[in-house]
Protein backbone atom coordinates (compact mmCIF):
# COMPACT_ATOMS: atom_id res chain seq x y z
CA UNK A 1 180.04 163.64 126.23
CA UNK A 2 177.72 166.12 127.02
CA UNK A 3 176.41 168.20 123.90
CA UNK A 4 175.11 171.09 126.00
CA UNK A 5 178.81 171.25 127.99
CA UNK A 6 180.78 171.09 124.16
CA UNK A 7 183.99 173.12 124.03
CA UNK A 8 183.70 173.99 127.71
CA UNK A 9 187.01 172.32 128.54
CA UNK A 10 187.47 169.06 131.50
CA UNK A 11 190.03 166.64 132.94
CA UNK A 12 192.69 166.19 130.42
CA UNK A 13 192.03 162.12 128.39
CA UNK A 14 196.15 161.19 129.84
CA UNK A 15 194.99 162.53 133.43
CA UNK A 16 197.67 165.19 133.55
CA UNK A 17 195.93 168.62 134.17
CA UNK A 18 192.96 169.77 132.33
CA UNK A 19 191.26 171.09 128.55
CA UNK A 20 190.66 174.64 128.59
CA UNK A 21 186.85 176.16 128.11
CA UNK A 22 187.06 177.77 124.34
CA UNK A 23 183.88 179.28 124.31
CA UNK A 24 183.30 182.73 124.77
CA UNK A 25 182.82 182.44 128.16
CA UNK A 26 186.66 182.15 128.82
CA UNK A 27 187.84 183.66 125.71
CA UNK A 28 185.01 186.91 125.20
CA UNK A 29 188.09 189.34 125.27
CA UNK A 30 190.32 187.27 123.05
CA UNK A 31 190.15 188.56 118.67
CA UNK A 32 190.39 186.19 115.84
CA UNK A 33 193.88 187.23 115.11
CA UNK A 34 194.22 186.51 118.98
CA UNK A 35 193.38 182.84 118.86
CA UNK A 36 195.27 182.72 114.66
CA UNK A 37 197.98 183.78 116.40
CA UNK A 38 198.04 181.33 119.99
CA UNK A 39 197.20 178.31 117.79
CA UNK A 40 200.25 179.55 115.21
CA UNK A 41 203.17 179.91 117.73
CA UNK A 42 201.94 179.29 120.91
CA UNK A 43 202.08 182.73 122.49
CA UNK A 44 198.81 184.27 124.10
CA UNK A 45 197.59 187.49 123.74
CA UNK A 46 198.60 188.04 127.46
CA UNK A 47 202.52 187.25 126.63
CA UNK A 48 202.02 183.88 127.99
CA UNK A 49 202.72 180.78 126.36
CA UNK A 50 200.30 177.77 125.98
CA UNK A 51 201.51 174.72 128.14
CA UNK A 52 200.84 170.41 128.56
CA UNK A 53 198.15 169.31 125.58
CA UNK A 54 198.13 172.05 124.04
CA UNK A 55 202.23 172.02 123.07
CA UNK A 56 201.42 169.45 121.20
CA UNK A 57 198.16 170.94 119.64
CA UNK A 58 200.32 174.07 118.13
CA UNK A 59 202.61 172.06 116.75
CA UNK A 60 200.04 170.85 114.18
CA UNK A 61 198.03 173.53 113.75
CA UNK A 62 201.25 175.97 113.66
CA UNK A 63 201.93 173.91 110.16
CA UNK A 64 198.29 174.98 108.60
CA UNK A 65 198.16 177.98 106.27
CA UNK A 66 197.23 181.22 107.86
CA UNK A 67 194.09 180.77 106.30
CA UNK A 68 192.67 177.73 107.94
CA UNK A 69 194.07 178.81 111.24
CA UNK A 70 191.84 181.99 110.39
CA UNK A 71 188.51 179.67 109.41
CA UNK A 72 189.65 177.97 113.13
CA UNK A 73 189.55 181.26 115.26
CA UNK A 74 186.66 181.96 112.82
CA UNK A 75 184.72 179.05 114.57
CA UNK A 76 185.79 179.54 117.93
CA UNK A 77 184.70 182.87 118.28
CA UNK A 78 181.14 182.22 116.80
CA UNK A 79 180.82 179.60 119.84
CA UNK A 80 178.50 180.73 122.63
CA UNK A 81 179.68 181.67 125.66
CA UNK A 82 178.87 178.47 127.85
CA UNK A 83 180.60 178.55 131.35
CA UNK A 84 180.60 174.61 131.90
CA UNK A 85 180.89 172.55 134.93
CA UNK A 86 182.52 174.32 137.59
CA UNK A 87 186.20 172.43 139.27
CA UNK A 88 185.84 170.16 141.78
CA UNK A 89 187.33 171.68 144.90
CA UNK A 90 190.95 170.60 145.50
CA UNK A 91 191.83 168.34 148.51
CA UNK A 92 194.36 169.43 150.97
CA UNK A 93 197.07 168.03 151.03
């Protein structure tokens, strides 16, 4: 891992898709109760619902009190906004 590029999201570890950027450079607009809320049932502020990983990601976190899924969004919006490596152009098919 690259400690400079931490939290600024890759290629998925089971291949399938990718981890989202969490820093404030993907997520400036998004509040604490924003990300509380995503990691509680799933739903983004946008109406839209997380999909692949990170299913499985609210189903654990959804079972935390309120409290550490506050302390969570807490730390995610104190990260600075890194923008990360940028996607490898897709192939055509």
């Amino acid at each position: 891992m690259i400690e400079s590029l931490r939290f600024t999201g890759g290629p998925s570890p089971d291949g399938q898709g990718g981890v989202p950027n969490i820093t404030q450079f993907k997520l400036k607009s998004w509040s604490e109760t924003d990300i509380a809320g995503t990691i509680a049932d799933g739903m983004t502020p946008d109406s839209d619902r997380v999909g692949g990983n990170m299913i499985e990601v609210v189903r654990n976190t959804s079972q935390l009190t309120a409290a550490d899924r506050a302390a969570i969004a807490a730390y995610i919006k104190s990260l600075p906004a890194i923008e990360g490596r940028k996607a490898a152009p897709k192939k055509p098919e």
